[in-house]
Protein backbone atom coordinates (compact mmCIF):
# COMPACT_ATOMS: atom_id res chain seq x y z
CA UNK A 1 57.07 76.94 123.21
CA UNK A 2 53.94 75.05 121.47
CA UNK A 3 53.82 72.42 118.83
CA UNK A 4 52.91 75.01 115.86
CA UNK A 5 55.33 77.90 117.58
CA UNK A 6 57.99 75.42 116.72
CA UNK A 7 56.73 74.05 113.69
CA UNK A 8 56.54 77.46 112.35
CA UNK A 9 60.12 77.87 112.91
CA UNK A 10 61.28 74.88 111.31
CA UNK A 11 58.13 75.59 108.27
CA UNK A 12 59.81 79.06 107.71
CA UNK A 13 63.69 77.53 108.04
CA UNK A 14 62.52 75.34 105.08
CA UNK A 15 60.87 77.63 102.74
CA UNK A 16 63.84 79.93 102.89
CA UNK A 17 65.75 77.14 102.17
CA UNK A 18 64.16 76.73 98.50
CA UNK A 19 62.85 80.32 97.88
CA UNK A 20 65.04 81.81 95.00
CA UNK A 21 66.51 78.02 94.38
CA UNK A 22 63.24 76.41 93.41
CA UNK A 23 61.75 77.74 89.82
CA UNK A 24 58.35 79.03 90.90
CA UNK A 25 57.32 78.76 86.63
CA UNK A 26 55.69 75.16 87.32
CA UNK A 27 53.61 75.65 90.22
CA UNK A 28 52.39 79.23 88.94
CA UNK A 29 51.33 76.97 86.07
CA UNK A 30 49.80 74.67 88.06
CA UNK A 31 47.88 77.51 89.62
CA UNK A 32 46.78 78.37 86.32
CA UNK A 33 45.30 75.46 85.80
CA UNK A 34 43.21 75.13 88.54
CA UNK A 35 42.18 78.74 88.49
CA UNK A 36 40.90 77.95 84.72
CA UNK A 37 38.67 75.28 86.38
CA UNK A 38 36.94 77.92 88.92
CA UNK A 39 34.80 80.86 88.02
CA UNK A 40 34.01 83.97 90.43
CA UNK A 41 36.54 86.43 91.77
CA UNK A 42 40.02 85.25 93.03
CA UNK A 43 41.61 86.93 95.69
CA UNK A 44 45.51 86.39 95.85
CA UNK A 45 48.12 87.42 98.10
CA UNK A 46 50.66 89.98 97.89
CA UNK A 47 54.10 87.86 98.74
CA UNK A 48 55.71 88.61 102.05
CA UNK A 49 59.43 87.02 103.65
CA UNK A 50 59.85 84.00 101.39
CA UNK A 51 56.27 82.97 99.88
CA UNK A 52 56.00 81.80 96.58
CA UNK A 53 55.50 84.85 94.52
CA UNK A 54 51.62 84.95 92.61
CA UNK A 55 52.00 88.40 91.37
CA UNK A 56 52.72 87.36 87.43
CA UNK A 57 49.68 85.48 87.56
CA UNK A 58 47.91 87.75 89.33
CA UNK A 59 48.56 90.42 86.97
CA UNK A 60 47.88 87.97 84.18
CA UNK A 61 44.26 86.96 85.37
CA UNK A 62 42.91 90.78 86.07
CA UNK A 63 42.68 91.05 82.58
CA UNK A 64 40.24 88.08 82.22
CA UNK A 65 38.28 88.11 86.00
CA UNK A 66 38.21 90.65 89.10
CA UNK A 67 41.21 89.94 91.26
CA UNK A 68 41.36 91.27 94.63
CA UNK A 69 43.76 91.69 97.57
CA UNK A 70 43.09 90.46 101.48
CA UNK A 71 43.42 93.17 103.97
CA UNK A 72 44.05 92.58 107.62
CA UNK A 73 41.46 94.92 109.62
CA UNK A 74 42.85 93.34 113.84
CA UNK A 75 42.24 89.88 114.58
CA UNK A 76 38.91 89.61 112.03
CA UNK A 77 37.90 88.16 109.25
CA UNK A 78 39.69 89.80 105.87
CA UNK A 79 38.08 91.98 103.70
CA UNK A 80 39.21 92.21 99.57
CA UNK A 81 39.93 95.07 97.61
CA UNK A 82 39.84 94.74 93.98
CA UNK A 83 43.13 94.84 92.59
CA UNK A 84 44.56 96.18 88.84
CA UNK A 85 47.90 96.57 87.26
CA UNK A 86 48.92 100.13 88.62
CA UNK A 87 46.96 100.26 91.48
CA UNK A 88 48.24 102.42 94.33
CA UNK A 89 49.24 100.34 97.51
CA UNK A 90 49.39 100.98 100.89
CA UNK A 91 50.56 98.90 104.06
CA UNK A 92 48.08 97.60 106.12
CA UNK A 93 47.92 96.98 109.69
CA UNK A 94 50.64 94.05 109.41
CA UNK A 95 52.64 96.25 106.97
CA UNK A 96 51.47 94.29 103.93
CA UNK A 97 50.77 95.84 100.84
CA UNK A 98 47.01 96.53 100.14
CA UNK A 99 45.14 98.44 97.10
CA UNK A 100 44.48 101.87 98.86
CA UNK A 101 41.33 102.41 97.27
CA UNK A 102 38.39 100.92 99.49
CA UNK A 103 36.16 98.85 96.80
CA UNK A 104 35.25 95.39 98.60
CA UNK A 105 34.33 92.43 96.76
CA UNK A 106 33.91 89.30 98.09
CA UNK A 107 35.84 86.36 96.65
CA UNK A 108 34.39 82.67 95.33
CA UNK A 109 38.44 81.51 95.07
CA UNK A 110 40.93 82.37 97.51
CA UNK A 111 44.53 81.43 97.07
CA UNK A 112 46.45 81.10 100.65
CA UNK A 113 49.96 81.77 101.58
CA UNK A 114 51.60 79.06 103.95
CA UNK A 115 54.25 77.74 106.28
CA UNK A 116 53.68 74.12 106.06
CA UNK A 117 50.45 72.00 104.30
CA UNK A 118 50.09 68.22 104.65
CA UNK A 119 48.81 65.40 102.65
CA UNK A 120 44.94 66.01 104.16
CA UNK A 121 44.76 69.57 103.57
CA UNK A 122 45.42 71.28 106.62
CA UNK A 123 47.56 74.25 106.46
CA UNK A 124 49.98 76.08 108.69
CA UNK A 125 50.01 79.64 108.31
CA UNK A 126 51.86 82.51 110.56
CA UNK A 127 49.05 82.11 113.79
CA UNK A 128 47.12 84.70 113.46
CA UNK A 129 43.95 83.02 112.27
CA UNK A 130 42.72 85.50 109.89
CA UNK A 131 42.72 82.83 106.72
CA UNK A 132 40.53 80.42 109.24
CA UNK A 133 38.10 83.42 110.37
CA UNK A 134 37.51 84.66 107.02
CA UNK A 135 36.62 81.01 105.47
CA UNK A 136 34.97 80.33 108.38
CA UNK A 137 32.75 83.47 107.85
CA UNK A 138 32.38 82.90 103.90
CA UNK A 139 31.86 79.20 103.54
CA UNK A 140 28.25 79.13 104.71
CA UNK A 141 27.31 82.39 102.27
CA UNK A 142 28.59 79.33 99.58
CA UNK A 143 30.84 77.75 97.43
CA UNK A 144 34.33 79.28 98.18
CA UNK A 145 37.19 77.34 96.99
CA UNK A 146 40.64 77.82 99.33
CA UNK A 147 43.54 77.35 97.16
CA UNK A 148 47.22 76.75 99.15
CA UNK A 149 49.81 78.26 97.14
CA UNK A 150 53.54 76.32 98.43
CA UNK A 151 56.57 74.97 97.42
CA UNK A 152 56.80 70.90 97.77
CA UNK A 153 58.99 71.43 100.56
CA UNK A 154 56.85 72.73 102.90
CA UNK A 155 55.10 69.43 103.00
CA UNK A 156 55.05 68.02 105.87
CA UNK A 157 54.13 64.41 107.41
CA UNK A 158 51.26 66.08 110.25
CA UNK A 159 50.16 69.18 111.56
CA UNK A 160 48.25 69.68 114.94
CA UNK A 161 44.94 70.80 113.82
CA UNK A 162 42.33 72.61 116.14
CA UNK A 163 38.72 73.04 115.83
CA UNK A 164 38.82 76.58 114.81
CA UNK A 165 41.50 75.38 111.75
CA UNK A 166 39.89 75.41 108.24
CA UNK A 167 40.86 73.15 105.56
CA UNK A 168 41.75 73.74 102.24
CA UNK A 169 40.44 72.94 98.92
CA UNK A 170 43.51 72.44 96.69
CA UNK A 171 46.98 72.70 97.69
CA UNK A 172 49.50 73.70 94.56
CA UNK A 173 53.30 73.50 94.24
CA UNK A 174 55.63 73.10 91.63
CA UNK A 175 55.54 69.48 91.82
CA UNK A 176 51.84 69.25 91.10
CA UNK A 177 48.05 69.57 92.38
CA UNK A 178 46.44 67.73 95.43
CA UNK A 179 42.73 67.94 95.69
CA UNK A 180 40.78 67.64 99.15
C-alpha cells in the first residue's frame, strides 16, 4: 500500500468523523467571501460520501454569475456544464451527478473537493488526477483561481506531493481562509 493509498484512508476516516457534527454555515460563509473577491464563472462540486456540502451556495450564486458542474469524461481533463436551480441531472462516468444538458463553459474559479489539504496548499483528493489534469490544462489559457473546499480537520501536517500535483489557490473551512 503507498503513502497517499493510506493517507486517503485515514483523510476519509477523519472527514466522516466531523461530517454531520461540524456546522458547515461558517465555512460556506467563508466561501462566500472569497467567491465575492473573484469574478468569472465558478464551477462547484456536487457533494459525494462525506464532502462538505456547496450546494446552498451554489444555488445562491447562479442567480448572480454562471455556475457550472465538473464532469468526469475517463482519466482527462474535466469539462463544465452550466448549472441552474432545476436542472435535470444525470450520473456520470463515476456515478456523480452532472447537468444532462451538454452546454460547456469554461471556469475562471474552481472550488475542489478534498481528502486532506496542508498548510502549503497541496491537496489530497481520491487519486484519480482529474482536478490536477484539468488545472494543469487551464492555468496557461490564464488566471484560474483553485479554491479547496474542507473541514479544519482534514488538515494535515504533510502530504507527498508529485510533479504532476497542482496546488491550490485558497483553501476554506469553517475555521477560516488560507491564501497560497
Amino acid at each position: 500500500m503507498s503513502d497517499k493509498t493510506a493517507l486517503r484512508k485515514v483523510a476519509r476516516d477523519a472527514r466522516a468523523a466531523v461530517h454531520g457534527v461540524v456546522d458547515p454555515a461558517p465555512a460556506l460563509a467563508n466561501l462566500e467571501k472569497v467567491l465575492g473577491e473573484t469574478v468569472g464563472r465558478v464551477s462547484f462540486y456536487w457533494p459525494i460520501r462525506t464532502e462538505i456540502d456547496p450546494r446552498a451556495l451554489l444555488e445562491k450564486l447562479s442567480g448572480q454569475r454562471k455556475v457550472c458542474l465538473p464532469v468526469t469524461t475517463g482519466f482527462k481533463p474535466l469539462i463544465f456544464r452550466e448549472w441552474s436551480p432545476g436542472a435535470e441531472m444525470i450520473a456520470d462516468s463515476f456515478g456523480v451527478e452532472v447537468p444532462a444538458e451538454d452546454c460547456r463553459v469554461i471556469p475562471e474559479v474552481l472550488v475542489v473537493p478534498l481528502l486532506a489539504f496542508d498548510a502549503r496548499g497541496h491537496r489530497l483528493g481520491y487519486g484519480a488526477g482529474h482536478y490536477d489534469r484539468t488545472l494543469d490544462k487551464l492555468r496557461p489559457r490564464g488566471p484560474v483561481t483553485a479554491v479547496g473546499f474542507a473541514y479544519e480537520a482534514q488538515l494535515v501536517d504533510t502530504l507527498p506531493i508529485e510533479p504532476t500535483d497542482e496546488p491550490l489557490d485558497v483553501i476554506v473551512t469553517e475555521a477560516g481562509i488560507r491564501r497560497f
